[in-house]
PDB file of N, CA and C in Angstrom:
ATOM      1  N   UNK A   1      44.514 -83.255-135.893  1.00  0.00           N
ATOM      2  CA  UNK A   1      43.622 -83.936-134.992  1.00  0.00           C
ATOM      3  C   UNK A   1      43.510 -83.140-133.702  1.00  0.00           C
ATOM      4  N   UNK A   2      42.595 -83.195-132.323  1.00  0.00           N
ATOM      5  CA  UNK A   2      42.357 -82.820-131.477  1.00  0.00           C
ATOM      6  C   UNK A   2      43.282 -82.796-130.499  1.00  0.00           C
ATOM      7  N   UNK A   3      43.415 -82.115-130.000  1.00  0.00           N
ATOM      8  CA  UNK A   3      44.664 -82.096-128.565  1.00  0.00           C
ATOM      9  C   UNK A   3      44.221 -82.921-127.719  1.00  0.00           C
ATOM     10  N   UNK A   4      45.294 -84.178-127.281  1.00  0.00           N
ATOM     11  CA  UNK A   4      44.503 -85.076-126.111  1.00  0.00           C
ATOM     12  C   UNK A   4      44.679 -83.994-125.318  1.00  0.00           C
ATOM     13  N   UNK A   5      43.232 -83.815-124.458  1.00  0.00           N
ATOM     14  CA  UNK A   5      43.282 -83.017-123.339  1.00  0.00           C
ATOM     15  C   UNK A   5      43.052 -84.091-121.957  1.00  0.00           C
ATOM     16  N   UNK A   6      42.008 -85.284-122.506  1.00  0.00           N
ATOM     17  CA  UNK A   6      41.987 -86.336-121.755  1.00  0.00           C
ATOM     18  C   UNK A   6      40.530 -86.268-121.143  1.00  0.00           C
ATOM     19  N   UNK A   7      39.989 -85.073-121.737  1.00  0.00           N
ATOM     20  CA  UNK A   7      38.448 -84.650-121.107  1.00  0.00           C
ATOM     21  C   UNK A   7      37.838 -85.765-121.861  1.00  0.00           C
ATOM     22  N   UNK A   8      36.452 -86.225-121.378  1.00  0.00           N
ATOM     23  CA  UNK A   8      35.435 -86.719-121.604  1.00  0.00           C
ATOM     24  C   UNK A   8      35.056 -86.214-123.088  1.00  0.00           C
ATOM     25  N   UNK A   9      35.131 -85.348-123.574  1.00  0.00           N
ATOM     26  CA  UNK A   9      34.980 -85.350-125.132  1.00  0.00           C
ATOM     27  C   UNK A   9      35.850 -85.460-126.451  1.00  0.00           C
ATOM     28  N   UNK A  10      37.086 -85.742-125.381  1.00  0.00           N
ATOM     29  CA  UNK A  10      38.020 -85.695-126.249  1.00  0.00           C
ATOM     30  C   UNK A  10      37.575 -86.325-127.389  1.00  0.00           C
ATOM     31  N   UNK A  11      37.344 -88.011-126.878  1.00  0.00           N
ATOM     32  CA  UNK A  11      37.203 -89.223-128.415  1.00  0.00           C
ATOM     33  C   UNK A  11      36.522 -88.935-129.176  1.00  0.00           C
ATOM     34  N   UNK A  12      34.868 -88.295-128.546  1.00  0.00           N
ATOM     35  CA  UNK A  12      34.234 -87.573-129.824  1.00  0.00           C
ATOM     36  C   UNK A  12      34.905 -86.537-130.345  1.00  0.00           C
ATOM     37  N   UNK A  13      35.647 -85.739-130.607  1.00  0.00           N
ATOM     38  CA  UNK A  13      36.298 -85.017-131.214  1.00  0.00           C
ATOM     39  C   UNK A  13      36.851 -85.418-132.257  1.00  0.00           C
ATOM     40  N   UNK A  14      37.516 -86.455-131.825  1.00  0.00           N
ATOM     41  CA  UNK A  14      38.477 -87.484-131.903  1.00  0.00           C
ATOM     42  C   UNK A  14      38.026 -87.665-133.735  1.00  0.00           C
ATOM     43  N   UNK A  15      37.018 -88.710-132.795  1.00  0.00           N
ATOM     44  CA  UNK A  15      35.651 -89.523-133.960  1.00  0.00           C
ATOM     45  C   UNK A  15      35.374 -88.521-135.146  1.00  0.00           C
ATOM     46  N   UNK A  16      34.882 -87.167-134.578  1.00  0.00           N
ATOM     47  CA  UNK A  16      34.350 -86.109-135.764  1.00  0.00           C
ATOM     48  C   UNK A  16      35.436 -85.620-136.515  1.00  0.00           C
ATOM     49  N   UNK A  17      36.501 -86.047-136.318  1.00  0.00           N
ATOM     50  CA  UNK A  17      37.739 -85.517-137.103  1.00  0.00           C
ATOM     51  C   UNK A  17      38.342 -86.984-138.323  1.00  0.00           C
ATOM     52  N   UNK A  18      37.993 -87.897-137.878  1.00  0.00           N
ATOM     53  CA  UNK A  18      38.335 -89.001-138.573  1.00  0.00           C
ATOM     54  C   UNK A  18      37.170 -89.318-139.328  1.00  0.00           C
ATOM     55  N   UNK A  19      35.668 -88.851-139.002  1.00  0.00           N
ATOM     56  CA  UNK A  19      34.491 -88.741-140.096  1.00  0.00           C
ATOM     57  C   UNK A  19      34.963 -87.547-141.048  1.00  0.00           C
ATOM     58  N   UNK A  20      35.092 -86.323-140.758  1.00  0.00           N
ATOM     59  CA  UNK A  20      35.724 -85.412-141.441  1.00  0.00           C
ATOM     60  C   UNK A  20      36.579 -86.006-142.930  1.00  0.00           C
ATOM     61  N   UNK A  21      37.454 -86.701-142.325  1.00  0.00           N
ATOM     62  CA  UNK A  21      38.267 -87.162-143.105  1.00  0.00           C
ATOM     63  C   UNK A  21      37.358 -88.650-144.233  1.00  0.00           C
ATOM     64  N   UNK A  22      36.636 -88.635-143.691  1.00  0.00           N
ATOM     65  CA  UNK A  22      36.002 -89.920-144.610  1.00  0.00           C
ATOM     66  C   UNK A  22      35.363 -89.412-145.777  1.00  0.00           C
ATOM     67  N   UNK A  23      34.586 -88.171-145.172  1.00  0.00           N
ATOM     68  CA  UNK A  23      33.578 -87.980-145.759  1.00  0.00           C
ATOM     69  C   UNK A  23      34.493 -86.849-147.025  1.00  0.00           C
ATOM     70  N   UNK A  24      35.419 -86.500-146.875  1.00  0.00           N
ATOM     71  CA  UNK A  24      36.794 -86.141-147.696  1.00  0.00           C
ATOM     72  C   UNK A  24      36.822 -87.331-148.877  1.00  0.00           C
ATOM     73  N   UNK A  25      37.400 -88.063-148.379  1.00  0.00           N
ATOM     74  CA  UNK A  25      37.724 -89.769-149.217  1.00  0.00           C
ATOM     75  C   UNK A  25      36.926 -90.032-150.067  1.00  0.00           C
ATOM     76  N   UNK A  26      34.782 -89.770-149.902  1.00  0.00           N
ATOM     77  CA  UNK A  26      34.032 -90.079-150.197  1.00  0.00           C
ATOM     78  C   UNK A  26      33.219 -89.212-151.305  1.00  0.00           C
ATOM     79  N   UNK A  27      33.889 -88.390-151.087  1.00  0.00           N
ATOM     80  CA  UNK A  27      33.799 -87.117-152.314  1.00  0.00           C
ATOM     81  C   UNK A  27      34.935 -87.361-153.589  1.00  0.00           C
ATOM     82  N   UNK A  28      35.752 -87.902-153.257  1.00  0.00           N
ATOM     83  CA  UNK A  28      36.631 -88.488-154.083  1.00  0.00           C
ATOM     84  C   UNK A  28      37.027 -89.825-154.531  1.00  0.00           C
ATOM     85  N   UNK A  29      35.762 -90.814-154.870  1.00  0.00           N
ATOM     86  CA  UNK A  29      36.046 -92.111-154.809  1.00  0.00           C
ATOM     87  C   UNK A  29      37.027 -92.602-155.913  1.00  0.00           C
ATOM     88  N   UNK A  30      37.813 -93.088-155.983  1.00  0.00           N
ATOM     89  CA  UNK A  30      38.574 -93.561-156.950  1.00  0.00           C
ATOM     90  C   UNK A  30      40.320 -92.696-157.083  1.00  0.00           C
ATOM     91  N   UNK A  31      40.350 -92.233-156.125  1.00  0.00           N
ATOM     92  CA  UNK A  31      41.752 -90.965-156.356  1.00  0.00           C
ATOM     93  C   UNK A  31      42.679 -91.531-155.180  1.00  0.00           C
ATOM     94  N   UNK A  32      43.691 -91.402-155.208  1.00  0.00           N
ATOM     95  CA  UNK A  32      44.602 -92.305-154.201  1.00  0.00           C
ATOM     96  C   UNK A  32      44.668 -90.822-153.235  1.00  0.00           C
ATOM     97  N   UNK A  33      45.394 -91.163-152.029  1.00  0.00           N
ATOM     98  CA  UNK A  33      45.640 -90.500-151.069  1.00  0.00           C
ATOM     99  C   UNK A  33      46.529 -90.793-150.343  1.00  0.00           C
ATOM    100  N   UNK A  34      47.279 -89.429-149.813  1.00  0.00           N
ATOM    101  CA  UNK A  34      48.572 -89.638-148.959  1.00  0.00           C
ATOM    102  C   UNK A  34      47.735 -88.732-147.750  1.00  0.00           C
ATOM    103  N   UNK A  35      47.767 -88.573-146.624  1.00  0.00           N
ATOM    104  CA  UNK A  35      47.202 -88.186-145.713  1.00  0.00           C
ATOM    105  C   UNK A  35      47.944 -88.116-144.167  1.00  0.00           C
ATOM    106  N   UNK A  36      48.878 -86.929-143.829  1.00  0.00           N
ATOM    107  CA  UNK A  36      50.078 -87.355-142.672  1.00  0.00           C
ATOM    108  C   UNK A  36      49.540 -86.414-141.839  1.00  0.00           C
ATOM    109  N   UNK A  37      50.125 -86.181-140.726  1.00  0.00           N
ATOM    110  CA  UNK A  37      49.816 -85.433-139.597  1.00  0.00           C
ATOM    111  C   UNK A  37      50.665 -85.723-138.122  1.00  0.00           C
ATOM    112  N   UNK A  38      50.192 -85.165-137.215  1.00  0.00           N
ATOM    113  CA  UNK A  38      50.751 -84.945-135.745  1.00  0.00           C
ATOM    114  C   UNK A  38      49.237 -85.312-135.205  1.00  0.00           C
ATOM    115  N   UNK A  39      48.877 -86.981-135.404  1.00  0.00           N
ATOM    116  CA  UNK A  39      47.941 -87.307-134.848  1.00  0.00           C
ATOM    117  C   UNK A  39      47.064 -87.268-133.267  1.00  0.00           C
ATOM    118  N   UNK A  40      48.183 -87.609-132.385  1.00  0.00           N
ATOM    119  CA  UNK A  40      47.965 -87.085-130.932  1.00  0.00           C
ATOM    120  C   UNK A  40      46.879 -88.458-130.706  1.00  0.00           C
ATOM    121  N   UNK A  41      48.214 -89.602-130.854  1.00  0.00           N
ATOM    122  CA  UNK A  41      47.325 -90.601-131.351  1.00  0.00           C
ATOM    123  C   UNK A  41      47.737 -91.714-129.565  1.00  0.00           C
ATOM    124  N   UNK A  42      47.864 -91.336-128.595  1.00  0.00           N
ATOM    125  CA  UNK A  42      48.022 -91.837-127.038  1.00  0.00           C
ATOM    126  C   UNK A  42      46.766 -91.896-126.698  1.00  0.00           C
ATOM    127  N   UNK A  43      45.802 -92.538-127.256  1.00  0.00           N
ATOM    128  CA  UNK A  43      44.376 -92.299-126.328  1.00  0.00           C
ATOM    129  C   UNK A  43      43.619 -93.394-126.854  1.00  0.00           C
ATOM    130  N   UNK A  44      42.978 -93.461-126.758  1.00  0.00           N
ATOM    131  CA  UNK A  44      41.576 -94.463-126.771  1.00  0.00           C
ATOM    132  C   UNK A  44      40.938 -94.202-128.268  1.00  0.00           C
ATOM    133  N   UNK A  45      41.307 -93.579-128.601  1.00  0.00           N
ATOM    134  CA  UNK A  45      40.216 -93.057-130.262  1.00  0.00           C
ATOM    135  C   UNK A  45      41.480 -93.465-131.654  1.00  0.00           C
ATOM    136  N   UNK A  46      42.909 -93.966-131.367  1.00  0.00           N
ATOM    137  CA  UNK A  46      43.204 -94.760-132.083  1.00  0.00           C
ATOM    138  C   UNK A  46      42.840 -95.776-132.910  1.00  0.00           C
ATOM    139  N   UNK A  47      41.369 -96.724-132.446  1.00  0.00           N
ATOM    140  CA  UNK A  47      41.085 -97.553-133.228  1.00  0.00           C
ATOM    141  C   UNK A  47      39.833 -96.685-134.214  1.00  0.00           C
ATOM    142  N   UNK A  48      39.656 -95.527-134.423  1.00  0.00           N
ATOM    143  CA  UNK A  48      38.690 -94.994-135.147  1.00  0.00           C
ATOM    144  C   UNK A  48      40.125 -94.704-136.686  1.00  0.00           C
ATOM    145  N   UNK A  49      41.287 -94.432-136.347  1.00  0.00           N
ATOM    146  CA  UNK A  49      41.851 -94.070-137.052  1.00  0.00           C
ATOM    147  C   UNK A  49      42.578 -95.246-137.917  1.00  0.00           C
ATOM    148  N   UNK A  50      43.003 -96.468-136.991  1.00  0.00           N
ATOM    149  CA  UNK A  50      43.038 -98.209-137.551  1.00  0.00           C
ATOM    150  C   UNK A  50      41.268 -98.582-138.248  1.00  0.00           C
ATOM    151  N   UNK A  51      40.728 -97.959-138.083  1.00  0.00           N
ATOM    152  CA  UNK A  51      39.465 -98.550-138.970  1.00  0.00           C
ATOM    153  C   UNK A  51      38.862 -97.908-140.449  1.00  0.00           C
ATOM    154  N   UNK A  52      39.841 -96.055-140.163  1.00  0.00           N
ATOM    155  CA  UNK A  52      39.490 -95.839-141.474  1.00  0.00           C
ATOM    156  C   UNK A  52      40.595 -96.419-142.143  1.00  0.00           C
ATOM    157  N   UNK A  53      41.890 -96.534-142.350  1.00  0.00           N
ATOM    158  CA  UNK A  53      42.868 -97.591-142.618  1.00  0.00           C
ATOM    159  C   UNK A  53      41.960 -98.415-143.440  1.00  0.00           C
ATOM    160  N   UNK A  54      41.521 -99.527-142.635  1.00  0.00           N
ATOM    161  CA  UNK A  54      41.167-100.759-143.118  1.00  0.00           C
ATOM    162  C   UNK A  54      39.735-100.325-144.188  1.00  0.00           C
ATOM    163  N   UNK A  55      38.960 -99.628-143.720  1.00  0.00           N
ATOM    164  CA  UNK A  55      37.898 -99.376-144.658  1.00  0.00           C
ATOM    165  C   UNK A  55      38.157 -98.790-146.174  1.00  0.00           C
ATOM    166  N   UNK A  56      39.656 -98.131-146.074  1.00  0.00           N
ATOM    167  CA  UNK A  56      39.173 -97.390-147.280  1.00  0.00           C
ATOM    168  C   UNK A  56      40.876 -98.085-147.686  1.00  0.00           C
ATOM    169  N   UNK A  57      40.967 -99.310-147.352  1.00  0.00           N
ATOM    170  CA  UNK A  57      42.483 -99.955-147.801  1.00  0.00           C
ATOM    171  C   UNK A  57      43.490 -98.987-147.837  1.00  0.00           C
ATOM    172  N   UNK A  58      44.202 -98.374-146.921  1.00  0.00           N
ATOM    173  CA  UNK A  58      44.788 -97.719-146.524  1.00  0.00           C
ATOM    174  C   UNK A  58      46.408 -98.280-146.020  1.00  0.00           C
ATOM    175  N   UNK A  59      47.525 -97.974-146.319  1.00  0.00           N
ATOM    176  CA  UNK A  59      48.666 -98.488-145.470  1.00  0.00           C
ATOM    177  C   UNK A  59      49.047 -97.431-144.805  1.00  0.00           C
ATOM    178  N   UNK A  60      49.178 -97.640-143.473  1.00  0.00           N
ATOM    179  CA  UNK A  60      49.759 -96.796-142.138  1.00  0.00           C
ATOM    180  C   UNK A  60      51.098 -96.880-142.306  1.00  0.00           C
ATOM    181  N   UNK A  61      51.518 -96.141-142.656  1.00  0.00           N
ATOM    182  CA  UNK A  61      53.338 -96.421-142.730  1.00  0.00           C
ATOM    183  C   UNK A  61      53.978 -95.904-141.637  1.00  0.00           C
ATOM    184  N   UNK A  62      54.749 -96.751-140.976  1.00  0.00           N
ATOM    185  CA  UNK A  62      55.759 -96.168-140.167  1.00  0.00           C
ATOM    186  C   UNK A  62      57.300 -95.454-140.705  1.00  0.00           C
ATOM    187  N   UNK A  63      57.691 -94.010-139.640  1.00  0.00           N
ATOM    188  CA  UNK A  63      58.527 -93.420-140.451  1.00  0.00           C
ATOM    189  C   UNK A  63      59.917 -94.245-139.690  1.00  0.00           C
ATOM    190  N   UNK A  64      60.684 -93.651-141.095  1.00  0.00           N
ATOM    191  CA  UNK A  64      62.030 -94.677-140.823  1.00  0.00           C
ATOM    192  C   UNK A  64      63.478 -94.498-140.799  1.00  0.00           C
ATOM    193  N   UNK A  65      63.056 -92.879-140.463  1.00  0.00           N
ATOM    194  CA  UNK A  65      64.240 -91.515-140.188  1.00  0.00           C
ATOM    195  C   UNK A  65      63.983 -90.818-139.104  1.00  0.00           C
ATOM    196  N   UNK A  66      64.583 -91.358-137.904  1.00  0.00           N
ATOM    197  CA  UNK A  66      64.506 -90.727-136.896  1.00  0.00           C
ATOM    198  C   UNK A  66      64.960 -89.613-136.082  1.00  0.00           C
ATOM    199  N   UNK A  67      66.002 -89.176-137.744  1.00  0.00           N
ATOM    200  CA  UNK A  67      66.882 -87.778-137.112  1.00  0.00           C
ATOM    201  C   UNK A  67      65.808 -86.551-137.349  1.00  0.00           C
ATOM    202  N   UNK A  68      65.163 -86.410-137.870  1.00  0.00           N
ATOM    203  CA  UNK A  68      64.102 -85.466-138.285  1.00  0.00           C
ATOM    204  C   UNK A  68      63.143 -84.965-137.260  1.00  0.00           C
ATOM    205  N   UNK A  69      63.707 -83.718-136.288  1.00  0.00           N
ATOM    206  CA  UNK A  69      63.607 -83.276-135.591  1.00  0.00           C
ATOM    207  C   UNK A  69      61.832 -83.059-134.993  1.00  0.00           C
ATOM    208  N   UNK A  70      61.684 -82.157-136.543  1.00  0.00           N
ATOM    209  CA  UNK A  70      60.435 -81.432-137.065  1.00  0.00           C
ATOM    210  C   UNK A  70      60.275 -81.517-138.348  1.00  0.00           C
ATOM    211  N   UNK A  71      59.167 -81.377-138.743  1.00  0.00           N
ATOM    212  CA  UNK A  71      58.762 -81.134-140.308  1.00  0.00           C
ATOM    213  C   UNK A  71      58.257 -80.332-140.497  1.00  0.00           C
ATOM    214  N   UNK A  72      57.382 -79.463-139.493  1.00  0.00           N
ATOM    215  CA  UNK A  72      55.952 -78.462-139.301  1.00  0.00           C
ATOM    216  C   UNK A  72      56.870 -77.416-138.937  1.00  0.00           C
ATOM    217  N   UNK A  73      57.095 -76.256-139.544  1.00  0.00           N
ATOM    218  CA  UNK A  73      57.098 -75.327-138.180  1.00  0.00           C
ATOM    219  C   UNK A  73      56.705 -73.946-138.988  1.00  0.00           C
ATOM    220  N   UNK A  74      56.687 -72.602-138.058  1.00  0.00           N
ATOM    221  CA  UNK A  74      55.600 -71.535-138.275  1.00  0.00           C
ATOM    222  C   UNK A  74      56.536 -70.757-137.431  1.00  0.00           C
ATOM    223  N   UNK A  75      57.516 -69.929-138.298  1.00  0.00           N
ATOM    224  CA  UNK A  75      58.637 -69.072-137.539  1.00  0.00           C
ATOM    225  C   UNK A  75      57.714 -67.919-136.870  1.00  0.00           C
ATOM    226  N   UNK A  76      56.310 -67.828-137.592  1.00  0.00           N
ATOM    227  CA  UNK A  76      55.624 -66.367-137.070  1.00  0.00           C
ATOM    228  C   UNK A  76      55.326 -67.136-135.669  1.00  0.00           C
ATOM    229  N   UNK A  77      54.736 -67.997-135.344  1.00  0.00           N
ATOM    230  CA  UNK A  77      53.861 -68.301-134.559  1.00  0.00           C
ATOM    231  C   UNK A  77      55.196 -69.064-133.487  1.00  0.00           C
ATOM    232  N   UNK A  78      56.282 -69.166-133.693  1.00  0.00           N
ATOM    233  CA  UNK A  78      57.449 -70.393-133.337  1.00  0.00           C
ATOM    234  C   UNK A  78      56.421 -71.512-132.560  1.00  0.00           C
ATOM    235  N   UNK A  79      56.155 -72.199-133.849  1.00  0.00           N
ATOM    236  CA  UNK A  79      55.427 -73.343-133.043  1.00  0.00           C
ATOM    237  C   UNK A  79      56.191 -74.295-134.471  1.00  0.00           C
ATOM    238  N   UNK A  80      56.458 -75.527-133.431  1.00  0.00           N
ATOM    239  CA  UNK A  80      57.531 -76.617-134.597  1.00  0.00           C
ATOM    240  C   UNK A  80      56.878 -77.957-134.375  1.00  0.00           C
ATOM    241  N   UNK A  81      56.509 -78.970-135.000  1.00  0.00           N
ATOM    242  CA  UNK A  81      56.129 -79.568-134.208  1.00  0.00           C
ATOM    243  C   UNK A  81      56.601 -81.373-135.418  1.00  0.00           C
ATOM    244  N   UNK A  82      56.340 -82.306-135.383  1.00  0.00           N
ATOM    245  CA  UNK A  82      57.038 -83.413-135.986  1.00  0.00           C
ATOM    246  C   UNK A  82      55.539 -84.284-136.611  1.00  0.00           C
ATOM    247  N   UNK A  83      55.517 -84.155-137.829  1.00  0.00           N
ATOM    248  CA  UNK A  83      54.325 -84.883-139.054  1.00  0.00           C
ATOM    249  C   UNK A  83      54.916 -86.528-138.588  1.00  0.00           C
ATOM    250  N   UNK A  84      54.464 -87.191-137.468  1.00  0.00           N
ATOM    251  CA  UNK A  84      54.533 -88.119-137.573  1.00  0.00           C
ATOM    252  C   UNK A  84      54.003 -89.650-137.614  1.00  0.00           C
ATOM    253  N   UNK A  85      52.737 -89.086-138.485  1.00  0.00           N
ATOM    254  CA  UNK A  85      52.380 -90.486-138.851  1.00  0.00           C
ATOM    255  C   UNK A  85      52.018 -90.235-140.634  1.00  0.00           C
ATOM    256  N   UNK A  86      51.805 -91.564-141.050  1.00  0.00           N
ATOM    257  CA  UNK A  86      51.276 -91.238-142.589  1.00  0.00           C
ATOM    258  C   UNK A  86      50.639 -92.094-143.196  1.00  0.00           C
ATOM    259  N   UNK A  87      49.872 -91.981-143.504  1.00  0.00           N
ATOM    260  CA  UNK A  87      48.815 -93.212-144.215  1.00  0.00           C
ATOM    261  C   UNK A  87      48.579 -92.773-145.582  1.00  0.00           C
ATOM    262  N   UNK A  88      48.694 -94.133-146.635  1.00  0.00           N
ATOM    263  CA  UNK A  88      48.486 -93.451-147.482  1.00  0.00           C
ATOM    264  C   UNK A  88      47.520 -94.545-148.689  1.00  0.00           C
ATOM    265  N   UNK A  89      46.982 -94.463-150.088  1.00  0.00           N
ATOM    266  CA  UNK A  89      46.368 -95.772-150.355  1.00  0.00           C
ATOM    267  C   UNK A  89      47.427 -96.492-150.889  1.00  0.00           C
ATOM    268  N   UNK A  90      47.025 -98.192-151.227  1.00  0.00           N
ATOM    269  CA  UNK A  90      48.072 -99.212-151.090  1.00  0.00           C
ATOM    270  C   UNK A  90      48.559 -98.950-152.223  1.00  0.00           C
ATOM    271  N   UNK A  91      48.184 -98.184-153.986  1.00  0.00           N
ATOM    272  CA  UNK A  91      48.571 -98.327-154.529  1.00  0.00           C
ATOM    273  C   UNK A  91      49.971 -97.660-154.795  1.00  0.00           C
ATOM    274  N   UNK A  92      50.098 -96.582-153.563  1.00  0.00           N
ATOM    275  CA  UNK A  92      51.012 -96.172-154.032  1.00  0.00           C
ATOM    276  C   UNK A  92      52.038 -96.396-153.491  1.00  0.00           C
ATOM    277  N   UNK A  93      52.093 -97.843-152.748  1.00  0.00           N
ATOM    278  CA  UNK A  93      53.261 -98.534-152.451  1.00  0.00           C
ATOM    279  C   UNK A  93      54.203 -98.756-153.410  1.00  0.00           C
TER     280      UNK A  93
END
């Protein structure tokens, strides 16, 4: 997702990244999905991401291991960073 920068375009960014992702979903109707990331989800464009959730029956799971530093990281680039959110469809509760 977009770096909150906090500018005035952020949310559209925001928005075109969570259409991105729909229009993903929508090419694939009928296929379950796990879908995680480092949302950068402190801002105002949270409820675009609670609405694809609900549209495409989605469960937002909260994680439930909090020793897990990082999950991401890129020894070339040393950038580390923590996959922490995950949504995924209900069936595969």
């Amino acid at each position: 997702m977009p770096y909150n920068d906090r500018s005035t375009l952020q949310i559209g960014e925001y928005e075109s990244a969570v259409g991105s992702l729909q229009a993903i979903i929508d090419l694939h109707l009928g296929c379950s999905f796990v879908i995680v990331g480092d949302w950068n989800l402190d801002n105002p464009a949270e409820p675009s991401v609670r609405q694809l959730c609900s549209i495409n029956n989605f469960c937002w799971l909260a994680p439930c291991n909090t020793s897990v530093d990082f999950t991401y990281h890129s020894d070339v680039n040393g950038h580390f960073s923590l996959i922490d959110h995950f949504m995924c469809s209900n069936c595969l509760i």
